[in-house]
C-alpha atoms as a PDB file:
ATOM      1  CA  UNK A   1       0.000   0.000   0.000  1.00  0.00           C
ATOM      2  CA  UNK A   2       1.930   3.369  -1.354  1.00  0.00           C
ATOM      3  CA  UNK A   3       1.281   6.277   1.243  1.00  0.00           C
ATOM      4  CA  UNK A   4       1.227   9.914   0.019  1.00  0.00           C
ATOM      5  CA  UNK A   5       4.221  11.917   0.108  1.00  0.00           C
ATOM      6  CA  UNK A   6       4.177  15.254   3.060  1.00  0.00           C
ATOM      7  CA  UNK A   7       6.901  17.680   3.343  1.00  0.00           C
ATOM      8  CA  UNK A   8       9.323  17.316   6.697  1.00  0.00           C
ATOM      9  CA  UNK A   9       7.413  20.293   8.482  1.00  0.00           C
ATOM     10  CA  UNK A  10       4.091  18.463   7.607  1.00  0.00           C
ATOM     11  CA  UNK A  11       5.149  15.454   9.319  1.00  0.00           C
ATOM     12  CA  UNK A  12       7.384  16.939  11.885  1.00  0.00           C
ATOM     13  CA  UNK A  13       3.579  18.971  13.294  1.00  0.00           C
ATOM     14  CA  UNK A  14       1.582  15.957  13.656  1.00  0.00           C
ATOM     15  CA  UNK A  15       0.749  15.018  16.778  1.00  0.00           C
ATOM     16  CA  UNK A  16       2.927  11.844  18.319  1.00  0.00           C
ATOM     17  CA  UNK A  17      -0.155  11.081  20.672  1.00  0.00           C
ATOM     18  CA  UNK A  18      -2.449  11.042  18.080  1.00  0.00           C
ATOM     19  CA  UNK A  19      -0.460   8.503  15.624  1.00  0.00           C
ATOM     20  CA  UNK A  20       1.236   6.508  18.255  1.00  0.00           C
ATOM     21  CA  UNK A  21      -2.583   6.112  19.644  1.00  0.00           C
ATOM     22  CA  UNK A  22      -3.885   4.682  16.562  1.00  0.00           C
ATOM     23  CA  UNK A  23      -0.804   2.148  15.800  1.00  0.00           C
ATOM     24  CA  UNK A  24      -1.541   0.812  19.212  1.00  0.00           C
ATOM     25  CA  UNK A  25      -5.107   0.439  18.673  1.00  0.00           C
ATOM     26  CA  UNK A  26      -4.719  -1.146  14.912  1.00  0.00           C
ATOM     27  CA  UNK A  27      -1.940  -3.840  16.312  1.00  0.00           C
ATOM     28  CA  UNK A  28      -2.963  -4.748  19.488  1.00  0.00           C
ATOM     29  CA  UNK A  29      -6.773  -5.211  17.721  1.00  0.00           C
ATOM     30  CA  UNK A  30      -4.883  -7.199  15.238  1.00  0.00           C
ATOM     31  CA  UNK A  31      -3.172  -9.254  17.857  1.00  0.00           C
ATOM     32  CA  UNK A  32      -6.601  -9.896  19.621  1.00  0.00           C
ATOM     33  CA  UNK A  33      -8.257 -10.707  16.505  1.00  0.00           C
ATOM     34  CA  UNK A  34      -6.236 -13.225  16.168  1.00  0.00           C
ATOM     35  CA  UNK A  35      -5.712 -14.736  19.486  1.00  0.00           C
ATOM     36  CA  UNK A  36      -9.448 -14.764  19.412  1.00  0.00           C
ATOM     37  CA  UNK A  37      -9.610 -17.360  16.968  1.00  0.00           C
ATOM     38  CA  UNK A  38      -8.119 -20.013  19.670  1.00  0.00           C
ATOM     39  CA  UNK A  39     -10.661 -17.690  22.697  1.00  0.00           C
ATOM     40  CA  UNK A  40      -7.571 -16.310  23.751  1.00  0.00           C
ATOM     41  CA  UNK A  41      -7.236 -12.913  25.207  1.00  0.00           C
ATOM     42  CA  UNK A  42      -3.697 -11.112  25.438  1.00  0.00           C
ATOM     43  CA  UNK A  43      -3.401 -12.362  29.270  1.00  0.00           C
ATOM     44  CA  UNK A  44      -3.785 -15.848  27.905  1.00  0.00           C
ATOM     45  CA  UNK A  45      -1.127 -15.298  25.444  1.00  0.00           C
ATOM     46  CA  UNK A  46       1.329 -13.719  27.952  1.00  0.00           C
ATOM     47  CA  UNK A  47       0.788 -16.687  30.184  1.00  0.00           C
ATOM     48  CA  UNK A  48       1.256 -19.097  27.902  1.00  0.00           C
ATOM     49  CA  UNK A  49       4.598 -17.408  26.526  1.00  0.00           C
ATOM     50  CA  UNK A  50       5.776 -17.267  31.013  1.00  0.00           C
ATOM     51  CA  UNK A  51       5.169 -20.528  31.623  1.00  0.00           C
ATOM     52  CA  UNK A  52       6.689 -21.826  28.017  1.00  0.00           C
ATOM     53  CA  UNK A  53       9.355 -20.048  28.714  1.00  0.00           C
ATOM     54  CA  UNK A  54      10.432 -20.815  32.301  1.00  0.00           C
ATOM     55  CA  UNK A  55       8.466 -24.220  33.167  1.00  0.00           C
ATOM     56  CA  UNK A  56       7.857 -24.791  37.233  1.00  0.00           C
ATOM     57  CA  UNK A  57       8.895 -21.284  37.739  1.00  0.00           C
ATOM     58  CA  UNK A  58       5.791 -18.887  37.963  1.00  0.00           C
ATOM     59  CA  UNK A  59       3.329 -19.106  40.727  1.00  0.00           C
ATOM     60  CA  UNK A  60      -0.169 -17.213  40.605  1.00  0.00           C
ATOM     61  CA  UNK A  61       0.719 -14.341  42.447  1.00  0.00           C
ATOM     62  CA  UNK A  62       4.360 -14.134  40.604  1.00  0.00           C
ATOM     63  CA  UNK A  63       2.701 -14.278  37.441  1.00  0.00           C
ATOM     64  CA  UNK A  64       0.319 -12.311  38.164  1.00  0.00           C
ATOM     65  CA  UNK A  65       2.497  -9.515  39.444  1.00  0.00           C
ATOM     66  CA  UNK A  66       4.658  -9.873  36.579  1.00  0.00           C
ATOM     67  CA  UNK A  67       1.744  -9.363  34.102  1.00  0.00           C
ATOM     68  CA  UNK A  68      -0.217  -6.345  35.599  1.00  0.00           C
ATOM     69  CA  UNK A  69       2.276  -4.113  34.127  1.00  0.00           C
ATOM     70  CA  UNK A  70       0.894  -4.939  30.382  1.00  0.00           C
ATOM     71  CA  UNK A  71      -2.821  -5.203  31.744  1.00  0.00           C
ATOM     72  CA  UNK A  72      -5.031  -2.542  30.221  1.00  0.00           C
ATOM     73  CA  UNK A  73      -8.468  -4.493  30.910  1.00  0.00           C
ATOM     74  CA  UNK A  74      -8.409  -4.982  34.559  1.00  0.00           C
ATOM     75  CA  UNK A  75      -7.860  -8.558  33.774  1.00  0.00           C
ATOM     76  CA  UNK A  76      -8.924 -11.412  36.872  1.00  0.00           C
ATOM     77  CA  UNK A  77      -5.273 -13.524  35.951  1.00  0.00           C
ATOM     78  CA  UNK A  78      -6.494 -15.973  38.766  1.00  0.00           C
ATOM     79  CA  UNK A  79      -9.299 -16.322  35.826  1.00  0.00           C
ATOM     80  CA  UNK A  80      -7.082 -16.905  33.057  1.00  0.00           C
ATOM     81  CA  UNK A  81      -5.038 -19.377  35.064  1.00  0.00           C
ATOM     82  CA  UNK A  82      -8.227 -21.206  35.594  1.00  0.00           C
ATOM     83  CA  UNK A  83      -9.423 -20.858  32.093  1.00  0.00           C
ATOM     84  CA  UNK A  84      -6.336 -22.337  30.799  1.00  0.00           C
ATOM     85  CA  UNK A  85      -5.899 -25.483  33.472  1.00  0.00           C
ATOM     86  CA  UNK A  86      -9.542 -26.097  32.562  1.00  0.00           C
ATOM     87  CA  UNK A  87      -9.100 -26.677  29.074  1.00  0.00           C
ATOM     88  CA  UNK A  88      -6.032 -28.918  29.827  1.00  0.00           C
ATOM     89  CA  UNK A  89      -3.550 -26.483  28.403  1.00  0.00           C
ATOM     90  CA  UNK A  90      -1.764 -25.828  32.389  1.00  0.00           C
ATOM     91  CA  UNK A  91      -0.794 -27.910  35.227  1.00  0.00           C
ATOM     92  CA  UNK A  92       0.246 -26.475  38.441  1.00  0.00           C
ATOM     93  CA  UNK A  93       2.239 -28.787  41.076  1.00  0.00           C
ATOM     94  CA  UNK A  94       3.407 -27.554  44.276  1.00  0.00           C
ATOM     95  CA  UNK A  95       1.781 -23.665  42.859  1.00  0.00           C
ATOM     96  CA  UNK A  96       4.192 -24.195  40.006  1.00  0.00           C
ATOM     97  CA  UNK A  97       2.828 -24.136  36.344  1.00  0.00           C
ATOM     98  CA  UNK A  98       3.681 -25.650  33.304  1.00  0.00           C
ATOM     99  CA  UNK A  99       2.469 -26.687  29.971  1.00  0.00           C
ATOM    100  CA  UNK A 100       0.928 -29.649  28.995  1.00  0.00           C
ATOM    101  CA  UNK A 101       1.457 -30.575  25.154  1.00  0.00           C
ATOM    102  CA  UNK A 102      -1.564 -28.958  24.439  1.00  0.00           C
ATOM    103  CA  UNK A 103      -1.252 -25.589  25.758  1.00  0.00           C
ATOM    104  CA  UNK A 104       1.875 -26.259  23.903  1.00  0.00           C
ATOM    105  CA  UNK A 105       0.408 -26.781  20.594  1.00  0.00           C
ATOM    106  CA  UNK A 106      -2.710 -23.653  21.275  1.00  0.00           C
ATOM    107  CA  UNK A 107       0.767 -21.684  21.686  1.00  0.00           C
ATOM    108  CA  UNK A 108       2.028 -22.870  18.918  1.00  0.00           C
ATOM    109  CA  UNK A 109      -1.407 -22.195  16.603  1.00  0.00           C
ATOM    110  CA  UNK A 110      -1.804 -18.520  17.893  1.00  0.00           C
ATOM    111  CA  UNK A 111       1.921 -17.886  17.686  1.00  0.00           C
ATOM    112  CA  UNK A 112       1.739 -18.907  14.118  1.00  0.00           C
ATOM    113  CA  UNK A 113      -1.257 -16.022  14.004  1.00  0.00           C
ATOM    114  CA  UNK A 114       0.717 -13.616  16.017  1.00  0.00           C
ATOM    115  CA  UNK A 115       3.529 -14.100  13.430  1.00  0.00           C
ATOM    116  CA  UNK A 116       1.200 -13.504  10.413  1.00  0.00           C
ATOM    117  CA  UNK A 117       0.319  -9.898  12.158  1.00  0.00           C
ATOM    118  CA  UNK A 118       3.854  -9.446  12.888  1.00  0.00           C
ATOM    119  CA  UNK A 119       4.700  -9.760   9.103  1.00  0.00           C
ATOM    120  CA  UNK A 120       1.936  -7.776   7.932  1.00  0.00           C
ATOM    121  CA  UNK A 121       2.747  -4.903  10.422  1.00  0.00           C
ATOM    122  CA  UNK A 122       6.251  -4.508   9.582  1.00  0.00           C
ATOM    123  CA  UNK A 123       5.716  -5.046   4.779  1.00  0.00           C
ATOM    124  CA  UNK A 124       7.465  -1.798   3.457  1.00  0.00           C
ATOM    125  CA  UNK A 125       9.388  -1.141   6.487  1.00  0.00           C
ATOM    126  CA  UNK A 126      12.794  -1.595   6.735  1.00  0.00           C
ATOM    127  CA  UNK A 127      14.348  -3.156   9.957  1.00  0.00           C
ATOM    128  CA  UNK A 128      16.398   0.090  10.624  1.00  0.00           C
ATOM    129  CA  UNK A 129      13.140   2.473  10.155  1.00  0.00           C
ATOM    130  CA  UNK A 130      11.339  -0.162  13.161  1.00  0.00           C
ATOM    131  CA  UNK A 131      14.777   0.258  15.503  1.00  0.00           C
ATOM    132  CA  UNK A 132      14.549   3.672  15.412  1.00  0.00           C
ATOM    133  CA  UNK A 133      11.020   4.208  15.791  1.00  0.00           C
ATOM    134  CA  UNK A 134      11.437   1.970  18.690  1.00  0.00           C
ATOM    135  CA  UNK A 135      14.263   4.192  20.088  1.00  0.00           C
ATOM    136  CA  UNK A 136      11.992   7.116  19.206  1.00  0.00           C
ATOM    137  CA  UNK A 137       9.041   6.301  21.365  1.00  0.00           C
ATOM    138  CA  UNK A 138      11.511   4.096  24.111  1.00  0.00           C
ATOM    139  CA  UNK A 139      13.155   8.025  24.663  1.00  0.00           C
ATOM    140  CA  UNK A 140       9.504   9.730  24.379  1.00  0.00           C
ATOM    141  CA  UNK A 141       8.404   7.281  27.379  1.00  0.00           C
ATOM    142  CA  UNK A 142      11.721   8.118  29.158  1.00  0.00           C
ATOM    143  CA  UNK A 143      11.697  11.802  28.280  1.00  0.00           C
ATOM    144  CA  UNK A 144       8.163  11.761  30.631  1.00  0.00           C
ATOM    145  CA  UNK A 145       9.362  10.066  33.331  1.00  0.00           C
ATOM    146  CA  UNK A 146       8.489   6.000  32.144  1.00  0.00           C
ATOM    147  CA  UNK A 147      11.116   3.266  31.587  1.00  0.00           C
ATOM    148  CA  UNK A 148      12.515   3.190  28.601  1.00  0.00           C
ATOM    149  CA  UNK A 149      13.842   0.071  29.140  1.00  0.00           C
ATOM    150  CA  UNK A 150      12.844  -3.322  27.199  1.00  0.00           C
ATOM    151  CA  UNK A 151      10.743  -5.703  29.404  1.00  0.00           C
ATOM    152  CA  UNK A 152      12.881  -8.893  31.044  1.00  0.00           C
END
């Protein structure tokens, strides 16, 4: 998709809040669009991604504390945990979680989705262009007093 052409001083007066506001709203709707197609919210995903990542290791109320931060829904987590152990996808021994081969293989379908968005978000944009606008907005969120920081 070509975009039209603006001058420097055109772009340079838009408003950050404005564009940066939309972007968010187009790929995290994406994102959920997708993650929908398995009933998966964003909390889901993150959990899955945790445990995956670090089997045994996350408790509820780690997790849970670990997650908040990215929470924009006032999301019940202890909800999600049971949502996923329901359907199979979750054990938890001694408070410690891990994934059975099918939460394994639901990660596996929706990270295959997540991809897809991934790829679609980033056509006609060269890798340099994303790490700076990532720098860009990582210094914006600094320059106001948030971290800057990636996430651990």
């Amino acid at each position: 998709m070509a975009l039209k052409e603006y001058t420097q001083e055109e772009l340079a007066a838009q408003p950050i809040g404005a564009w940066s506001g939309e972007a968010y709203r187009r790929v995290v709707g994406a994102l959920r669009a997708q993650l929908a197609v398995e009933d998966l919210t964003q909390p889901h995903w993150w959990t899955l991604n945790h445990v995956a990542g670090d089997p045994g290791r996350w408790t509820r109320r780690a997790l849970t504390e670990r997650l908040a931060v990215y929470d924009d829904l006032g999301i019940d987590f202890d909800g999600v945990f049971d949502d996923l152990v329901a359907r199979g996808w979750l054990t938890e021994e001694a408070g410690a979680m891990t994934l059975t081969e099918a939460g394994e293989a639901g990660r596996s379908r929706a990270g295959e989705r997540n991809a897809r968005v991934h790829h679609q978000m980033h056509e006609g944009i060269p890798t340099a262009d994303f790490v700076t606008t990532i720098n860009v907005l990582r210094r914006m969120v600094a320059n106001l007093g948030g971290d800057g920081d990636l996430p651990d």
